[in-house]
PDB file of N, CA and C in Angstrom:
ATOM      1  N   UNK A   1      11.705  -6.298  48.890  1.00  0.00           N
ATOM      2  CA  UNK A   1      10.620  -6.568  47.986  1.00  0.00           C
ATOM      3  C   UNK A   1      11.206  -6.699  46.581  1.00  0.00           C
ATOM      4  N   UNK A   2      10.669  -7.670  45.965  1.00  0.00           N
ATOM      5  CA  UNK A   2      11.753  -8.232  44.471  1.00  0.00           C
ATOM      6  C   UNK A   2       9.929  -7.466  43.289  1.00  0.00           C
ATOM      7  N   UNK A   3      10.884  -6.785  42.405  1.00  0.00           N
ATOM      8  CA  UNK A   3       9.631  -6.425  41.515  1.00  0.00           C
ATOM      9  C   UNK A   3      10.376  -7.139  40.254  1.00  0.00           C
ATOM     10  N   UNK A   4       8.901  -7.354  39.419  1.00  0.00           N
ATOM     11  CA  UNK A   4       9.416  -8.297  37.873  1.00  0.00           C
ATOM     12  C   UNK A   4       9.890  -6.698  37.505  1.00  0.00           C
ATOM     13  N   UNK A   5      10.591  -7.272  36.276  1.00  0.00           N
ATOM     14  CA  UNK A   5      11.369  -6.367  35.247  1.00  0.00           C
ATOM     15  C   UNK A   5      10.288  -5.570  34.417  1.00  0.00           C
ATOM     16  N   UNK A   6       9.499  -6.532  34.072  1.00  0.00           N
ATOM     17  CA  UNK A   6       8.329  -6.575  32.888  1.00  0.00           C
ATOM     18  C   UNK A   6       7.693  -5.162  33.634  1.00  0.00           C
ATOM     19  N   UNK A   7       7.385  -5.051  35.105  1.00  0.00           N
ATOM     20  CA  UNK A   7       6.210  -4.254  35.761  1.00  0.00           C
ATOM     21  C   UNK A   7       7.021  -2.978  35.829  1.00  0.00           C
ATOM     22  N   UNK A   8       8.122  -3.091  35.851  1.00  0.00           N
ATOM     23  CA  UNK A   8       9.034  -1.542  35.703  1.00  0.00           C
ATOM     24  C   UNK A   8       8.538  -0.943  34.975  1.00  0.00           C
ATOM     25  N   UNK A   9       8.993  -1.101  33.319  1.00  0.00           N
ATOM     26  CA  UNK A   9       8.882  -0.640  32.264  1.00  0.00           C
ATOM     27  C   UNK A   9       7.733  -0.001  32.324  1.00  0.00           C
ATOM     28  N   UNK A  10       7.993   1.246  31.822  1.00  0.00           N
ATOM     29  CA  UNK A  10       6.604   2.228  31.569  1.00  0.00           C
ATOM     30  C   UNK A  10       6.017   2.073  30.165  1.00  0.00           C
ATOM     31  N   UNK A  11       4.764   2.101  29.913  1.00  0.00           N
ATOM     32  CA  UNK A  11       4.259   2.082  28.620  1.00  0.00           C
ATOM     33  C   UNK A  11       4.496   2.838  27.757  1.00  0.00           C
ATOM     34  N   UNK A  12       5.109   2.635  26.272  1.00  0.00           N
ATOM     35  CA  UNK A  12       5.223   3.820  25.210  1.00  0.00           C
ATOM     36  C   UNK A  12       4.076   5.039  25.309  1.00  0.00           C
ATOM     37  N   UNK A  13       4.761   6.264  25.205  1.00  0.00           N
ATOM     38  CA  UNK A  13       3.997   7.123  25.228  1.00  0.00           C
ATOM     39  C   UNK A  13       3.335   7.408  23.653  1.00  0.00           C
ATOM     40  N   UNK A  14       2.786   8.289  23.504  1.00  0.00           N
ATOM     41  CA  UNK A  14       2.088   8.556  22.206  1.00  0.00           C
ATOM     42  C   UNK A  14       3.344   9.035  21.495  1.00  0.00           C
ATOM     43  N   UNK A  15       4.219   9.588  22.113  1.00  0.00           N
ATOM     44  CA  UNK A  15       4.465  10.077  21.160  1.00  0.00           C
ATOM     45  C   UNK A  15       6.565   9.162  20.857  1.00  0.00           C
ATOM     46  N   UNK A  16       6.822   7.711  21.129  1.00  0.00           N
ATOM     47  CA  UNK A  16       7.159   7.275  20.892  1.00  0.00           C
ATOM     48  C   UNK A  16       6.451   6.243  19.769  1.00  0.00           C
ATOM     49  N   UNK A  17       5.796   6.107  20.217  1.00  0.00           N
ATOM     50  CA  UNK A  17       4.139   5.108  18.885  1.00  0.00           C
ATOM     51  C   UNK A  17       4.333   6.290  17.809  1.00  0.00           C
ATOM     52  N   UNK A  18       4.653   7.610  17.457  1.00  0.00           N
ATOM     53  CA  UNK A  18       4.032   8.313  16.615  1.00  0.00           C
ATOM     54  C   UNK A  18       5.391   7.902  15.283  1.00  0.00           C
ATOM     55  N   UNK A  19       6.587   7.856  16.674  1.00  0.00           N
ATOM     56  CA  UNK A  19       8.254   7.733  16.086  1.00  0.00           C
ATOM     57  C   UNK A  19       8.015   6.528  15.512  1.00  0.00           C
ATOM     58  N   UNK A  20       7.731   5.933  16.305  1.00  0.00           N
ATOM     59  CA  UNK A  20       7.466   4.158  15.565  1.00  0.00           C
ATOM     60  C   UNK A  20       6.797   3.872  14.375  1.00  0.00           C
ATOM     61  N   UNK A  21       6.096   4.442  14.064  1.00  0.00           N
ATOM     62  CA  UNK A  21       5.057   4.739  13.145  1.00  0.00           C
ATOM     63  C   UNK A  21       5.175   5.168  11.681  1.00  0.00           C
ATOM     64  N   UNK A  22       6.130   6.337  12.477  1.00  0.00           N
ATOM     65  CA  UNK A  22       7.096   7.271  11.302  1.00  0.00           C
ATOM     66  C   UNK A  22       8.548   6.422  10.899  1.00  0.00           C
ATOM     67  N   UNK A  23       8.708   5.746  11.408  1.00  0.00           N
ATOM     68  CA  UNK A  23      10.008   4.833  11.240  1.00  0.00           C
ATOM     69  C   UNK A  23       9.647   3.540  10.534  1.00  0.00           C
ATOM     70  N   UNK A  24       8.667   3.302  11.047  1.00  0.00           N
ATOM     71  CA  UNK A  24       8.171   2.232   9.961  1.00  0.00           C
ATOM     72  C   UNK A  24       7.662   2.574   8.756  1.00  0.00           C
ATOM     73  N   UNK A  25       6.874   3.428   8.252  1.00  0.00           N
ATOM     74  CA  UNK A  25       6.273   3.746   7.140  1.00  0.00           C
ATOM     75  C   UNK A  25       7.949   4.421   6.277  1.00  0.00           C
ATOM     76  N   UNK A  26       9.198   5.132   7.471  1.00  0.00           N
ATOM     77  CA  UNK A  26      10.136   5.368   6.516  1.00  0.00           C
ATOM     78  C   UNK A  26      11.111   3.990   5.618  1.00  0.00           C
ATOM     79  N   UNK A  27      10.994   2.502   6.421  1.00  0.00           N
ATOM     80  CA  UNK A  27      11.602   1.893   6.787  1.00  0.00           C
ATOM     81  C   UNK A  27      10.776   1.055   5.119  1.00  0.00           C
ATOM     82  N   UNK A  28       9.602   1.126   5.366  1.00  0.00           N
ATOM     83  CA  UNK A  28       9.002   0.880   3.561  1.00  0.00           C
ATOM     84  C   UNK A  28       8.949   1.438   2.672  1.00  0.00           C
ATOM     85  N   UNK A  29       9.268   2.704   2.699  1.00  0.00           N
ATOM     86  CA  UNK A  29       9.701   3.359   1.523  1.00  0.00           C
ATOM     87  C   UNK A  29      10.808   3.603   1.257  1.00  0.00           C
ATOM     88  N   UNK A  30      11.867   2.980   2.289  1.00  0.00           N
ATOM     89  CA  UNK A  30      13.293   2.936   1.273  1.00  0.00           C
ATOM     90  C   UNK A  30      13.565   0.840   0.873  1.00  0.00           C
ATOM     91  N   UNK A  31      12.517   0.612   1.107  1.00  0.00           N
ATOM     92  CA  UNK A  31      12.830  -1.166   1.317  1.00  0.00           C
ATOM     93  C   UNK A  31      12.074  -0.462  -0.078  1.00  0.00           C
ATOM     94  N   UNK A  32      10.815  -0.226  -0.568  1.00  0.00           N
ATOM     95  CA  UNK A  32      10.520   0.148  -2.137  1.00  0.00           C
ATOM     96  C   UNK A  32      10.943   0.545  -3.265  1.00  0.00           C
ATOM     97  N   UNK A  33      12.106   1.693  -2.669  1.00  0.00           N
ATOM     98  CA  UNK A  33      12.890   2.444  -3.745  1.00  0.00           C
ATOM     99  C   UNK A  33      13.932   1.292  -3.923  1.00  0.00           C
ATOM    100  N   UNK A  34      14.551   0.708  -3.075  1.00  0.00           N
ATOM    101  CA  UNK A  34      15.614  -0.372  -3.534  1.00  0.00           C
ATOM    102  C   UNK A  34      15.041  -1.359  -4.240  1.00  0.00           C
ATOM    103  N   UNK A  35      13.737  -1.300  -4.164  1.00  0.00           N
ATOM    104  CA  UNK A  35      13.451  -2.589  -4.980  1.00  0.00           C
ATOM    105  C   UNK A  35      12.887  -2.113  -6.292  1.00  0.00           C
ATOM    106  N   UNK A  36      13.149  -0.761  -6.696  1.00  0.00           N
ATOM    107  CA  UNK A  36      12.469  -0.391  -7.782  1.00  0.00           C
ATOM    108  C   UNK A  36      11.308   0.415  -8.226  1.00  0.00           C
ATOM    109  N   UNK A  37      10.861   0.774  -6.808  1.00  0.00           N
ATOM    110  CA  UNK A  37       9.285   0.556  -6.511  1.00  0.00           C
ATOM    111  C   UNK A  37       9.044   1.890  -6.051  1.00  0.00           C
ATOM    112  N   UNK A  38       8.186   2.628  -6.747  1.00  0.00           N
ATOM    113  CA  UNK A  38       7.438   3.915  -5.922  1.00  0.00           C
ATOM    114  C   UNK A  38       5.704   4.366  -6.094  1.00  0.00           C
ATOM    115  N   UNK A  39       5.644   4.759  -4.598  1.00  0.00           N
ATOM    116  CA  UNK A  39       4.088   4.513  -4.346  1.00  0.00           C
ATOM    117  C   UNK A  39       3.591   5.703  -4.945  1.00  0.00           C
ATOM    118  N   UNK A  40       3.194   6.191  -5.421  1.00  0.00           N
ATOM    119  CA  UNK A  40       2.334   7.202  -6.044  1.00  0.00           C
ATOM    120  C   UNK A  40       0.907   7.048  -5.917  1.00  0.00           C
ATOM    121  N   UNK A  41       0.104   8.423  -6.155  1.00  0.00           N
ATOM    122  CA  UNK A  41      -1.257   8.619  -6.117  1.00  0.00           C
ATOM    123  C   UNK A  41      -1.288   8.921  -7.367  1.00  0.00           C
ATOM    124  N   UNK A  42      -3.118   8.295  -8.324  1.00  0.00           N
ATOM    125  CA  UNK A  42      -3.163   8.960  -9.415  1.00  0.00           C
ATOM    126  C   UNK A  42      -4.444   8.891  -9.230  1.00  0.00           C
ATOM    127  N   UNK A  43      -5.269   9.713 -10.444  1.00  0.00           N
ATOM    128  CA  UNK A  43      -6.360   9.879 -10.256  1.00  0.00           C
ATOM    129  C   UNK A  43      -6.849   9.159 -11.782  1.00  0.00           C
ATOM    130  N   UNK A  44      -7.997   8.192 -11.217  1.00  0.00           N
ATOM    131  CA  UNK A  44      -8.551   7.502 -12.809  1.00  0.00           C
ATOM    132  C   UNK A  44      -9.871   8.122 -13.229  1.00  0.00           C
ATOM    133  N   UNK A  45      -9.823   8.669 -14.385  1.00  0.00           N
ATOM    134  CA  UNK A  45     -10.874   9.228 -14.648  1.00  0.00           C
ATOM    135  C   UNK A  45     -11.997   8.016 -14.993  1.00  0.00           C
ATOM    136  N   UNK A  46     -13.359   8.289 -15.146  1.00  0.00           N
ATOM    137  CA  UNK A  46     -14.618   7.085 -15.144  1.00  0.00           C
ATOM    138  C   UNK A  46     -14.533   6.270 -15.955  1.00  0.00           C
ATOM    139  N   UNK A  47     -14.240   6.746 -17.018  1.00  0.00           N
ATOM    140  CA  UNK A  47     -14.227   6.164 -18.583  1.00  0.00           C
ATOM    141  C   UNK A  47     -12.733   5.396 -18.464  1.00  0.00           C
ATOM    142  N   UNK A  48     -11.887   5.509 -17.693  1.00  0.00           N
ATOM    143  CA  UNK A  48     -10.914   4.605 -17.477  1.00  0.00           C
ATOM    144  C   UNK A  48     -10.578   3.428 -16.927  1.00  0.00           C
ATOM    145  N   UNK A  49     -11.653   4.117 -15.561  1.00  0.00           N
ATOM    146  CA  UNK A  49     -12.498   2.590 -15.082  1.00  0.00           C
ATOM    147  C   UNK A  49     -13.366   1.562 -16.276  1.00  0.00           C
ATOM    148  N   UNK A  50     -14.064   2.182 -16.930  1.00  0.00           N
ATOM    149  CA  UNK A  50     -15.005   1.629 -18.090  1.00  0.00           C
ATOM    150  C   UNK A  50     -13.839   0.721 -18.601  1.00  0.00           C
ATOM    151  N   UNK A  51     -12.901   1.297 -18.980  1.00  0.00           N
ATOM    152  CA  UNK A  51     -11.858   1.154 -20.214  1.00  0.00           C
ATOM    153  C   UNK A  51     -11.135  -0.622 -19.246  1.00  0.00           C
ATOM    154  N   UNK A  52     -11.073  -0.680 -18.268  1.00  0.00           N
ATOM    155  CA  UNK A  52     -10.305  -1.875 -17.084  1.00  0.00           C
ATOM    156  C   UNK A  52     -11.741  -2.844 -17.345  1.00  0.00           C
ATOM    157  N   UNK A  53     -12.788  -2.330 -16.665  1.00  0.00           N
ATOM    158  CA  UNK A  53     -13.992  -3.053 -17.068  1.00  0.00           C
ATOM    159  C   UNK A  53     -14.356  -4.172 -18.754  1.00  0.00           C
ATOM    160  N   UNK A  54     -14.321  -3.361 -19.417  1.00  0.00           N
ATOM    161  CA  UNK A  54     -14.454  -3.816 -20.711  1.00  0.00           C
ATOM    162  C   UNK A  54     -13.556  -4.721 -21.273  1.00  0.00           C
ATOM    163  N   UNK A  55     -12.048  -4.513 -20.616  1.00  0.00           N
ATOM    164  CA  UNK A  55     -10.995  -5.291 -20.861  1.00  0.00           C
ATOM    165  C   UNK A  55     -11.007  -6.567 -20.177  1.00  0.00           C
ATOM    166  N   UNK A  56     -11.525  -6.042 -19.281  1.00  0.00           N
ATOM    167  CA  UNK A  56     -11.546  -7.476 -18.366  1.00  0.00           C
ATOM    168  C   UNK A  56     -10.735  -7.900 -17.427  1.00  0.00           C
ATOM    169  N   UNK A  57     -10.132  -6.629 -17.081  1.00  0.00           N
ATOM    170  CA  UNK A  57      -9.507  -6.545 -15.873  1.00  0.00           C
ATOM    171  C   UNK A  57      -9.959  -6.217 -14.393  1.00  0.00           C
ATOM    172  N   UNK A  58     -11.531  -5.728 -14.611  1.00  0.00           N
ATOM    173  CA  UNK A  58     -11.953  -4.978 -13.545  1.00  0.00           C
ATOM    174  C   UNK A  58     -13.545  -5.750 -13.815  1.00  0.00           C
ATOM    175  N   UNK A  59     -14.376  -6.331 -12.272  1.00  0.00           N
ATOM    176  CA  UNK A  59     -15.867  -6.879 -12.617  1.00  0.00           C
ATOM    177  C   UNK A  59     -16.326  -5.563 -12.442  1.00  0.00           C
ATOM    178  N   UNK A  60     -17.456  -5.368 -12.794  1.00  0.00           N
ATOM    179  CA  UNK A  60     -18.361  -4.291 -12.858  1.00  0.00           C
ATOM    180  C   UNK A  60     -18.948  -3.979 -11.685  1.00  0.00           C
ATOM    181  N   UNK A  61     -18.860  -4.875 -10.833  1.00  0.00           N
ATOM    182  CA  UNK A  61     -19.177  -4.902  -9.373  1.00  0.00           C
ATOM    183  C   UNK A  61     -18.395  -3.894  -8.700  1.00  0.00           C
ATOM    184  N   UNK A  62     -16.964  -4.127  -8.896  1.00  0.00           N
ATOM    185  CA  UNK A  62     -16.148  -3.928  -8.094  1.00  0.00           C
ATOM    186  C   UNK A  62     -15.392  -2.396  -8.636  1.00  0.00           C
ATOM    187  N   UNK A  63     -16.235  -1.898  -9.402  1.00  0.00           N
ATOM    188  CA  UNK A  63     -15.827  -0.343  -9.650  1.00  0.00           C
ATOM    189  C   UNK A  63     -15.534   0.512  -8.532  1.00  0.00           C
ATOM    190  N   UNK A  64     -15.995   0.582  -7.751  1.00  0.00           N
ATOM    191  CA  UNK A  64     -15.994   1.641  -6.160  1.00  0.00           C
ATOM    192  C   UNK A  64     -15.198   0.689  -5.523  1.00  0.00           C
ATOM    193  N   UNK A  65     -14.579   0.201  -5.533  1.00  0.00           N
ATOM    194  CA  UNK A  65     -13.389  -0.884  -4.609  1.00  0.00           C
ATOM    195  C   UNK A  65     -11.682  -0.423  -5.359  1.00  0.00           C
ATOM    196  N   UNK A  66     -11.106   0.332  -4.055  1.00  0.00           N
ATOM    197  CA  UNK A  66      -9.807   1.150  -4.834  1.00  0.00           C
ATOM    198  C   UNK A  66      -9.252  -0.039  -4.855  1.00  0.00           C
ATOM    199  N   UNK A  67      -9.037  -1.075  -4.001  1.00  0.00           N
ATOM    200  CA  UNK A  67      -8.373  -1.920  -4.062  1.00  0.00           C
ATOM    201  C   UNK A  67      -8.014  -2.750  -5.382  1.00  0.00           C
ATOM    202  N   UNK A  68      -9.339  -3.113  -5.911  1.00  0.00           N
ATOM    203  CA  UNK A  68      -9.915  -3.489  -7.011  1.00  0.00           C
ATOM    204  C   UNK A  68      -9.661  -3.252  -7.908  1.00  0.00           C
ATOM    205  N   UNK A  69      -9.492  -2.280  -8.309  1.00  0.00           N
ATOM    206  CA  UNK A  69      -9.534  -0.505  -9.212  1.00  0.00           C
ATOM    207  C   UNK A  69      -7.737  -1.189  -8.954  1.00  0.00           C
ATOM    208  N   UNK A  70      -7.226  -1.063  -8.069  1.00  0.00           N
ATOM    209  CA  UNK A  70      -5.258  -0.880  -8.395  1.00  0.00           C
ATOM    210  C   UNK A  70      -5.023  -1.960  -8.872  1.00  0.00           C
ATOM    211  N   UNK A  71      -5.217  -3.029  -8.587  1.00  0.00           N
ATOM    212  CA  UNK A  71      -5.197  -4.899  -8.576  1.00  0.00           C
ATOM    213  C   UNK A  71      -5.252  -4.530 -10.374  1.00  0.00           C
ATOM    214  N   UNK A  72      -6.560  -4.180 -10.982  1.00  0.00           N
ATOM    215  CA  UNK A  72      -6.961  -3.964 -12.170  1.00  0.00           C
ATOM    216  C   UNK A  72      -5.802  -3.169 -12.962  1.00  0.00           C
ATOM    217  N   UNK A  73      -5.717  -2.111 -12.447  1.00  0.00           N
ATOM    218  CA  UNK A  73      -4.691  -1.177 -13.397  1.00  0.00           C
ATOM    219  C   UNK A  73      -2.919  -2.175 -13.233  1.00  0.00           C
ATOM    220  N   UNK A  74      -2.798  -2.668 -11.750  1.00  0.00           N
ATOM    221  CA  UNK A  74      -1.930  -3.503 -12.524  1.00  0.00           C
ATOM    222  C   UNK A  74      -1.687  -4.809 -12.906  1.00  0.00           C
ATOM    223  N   UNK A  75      -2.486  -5.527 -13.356  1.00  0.00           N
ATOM    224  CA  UNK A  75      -2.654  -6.282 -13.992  1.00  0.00           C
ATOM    225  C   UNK A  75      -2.592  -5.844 -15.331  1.00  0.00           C
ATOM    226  N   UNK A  76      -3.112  -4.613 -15.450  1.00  0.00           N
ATOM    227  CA  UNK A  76      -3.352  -3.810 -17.142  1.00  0.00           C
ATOM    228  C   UNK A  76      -1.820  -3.037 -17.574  1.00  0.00           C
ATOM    229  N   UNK A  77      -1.044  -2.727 -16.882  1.00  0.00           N
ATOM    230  CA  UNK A  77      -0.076  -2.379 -16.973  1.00  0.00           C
ATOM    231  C   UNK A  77       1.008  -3.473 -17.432  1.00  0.00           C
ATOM    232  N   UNK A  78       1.027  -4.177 -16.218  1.00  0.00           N
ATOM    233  CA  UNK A  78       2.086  -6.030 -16.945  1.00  0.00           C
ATOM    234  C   UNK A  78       1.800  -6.123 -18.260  1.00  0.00           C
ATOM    235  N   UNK A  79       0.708  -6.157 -18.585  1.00  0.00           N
ATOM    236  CA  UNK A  79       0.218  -6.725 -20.025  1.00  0.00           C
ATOM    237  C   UNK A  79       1.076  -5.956 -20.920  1.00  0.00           C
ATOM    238  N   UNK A  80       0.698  -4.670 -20.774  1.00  0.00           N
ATOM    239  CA  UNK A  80       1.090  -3.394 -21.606  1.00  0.00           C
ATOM    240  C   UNK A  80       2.381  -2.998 -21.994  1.00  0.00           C
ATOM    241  N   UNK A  81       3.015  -3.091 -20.887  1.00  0.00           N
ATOM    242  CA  UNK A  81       4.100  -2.740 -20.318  1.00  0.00           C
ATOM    243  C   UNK A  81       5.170  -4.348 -20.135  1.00  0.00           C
ATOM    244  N   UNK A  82       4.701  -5.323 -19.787  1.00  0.00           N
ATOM    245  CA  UNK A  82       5.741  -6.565 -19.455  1.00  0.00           C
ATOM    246  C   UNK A  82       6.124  -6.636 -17.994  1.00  0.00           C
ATOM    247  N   UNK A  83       5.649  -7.448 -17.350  1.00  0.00           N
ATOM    248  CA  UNK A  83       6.092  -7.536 -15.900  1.00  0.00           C
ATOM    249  C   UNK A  83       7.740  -7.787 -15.593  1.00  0.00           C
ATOM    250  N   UNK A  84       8.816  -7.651 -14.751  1.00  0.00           N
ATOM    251  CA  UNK A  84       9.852  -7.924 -14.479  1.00  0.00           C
ATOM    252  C   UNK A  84       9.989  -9.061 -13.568  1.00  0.00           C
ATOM    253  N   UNK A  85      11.223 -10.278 -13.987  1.00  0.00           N
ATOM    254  CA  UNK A  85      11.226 -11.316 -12.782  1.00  0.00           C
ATOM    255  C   UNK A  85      11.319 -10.825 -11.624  1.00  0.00           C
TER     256      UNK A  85
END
């Protein structure tokens, strides 16, 4: 009896997916640091949001959108600060 190769193979267990997982998320944070780059958490106080808003970096809509909210702060930062090639 001839079996495919493919039907051998056993499925990753959870806790190879967990390695994978962890290897990838390590695998972008040193591809970040070489490029300059570190992810940090910060916390924006309201009036800072206001402050992106008013500038015109941020629609008023899109206050509760973190995405939005980071896009905004950096865009506000380049300005401030000077973007790098």
């Amino acid at each position: 009896m001839v079996h495919d190769a493919e039907m051998m193979e056993r499925p990753p267990s959870a806790e190879s997916r967990a390695r994978s997982a962890a290897a990838e998320r390590m695998r972008l944070h040193r591809e970040r640091r070489r490029n300059g780059l570190r992810c940090l958490m910060i916390e924006l106080r309201e009036t800072e949001i206001e402050a992106l808003i008013r500038k015109g970096f941020l629609q008023a809509e899109m206050r509760n959108d973190a995405n939005a909210v980071s896009e905004a702060l950096y865009s506000h930062l380049d300005q401030t600060l000077g973007s790098l090639p």
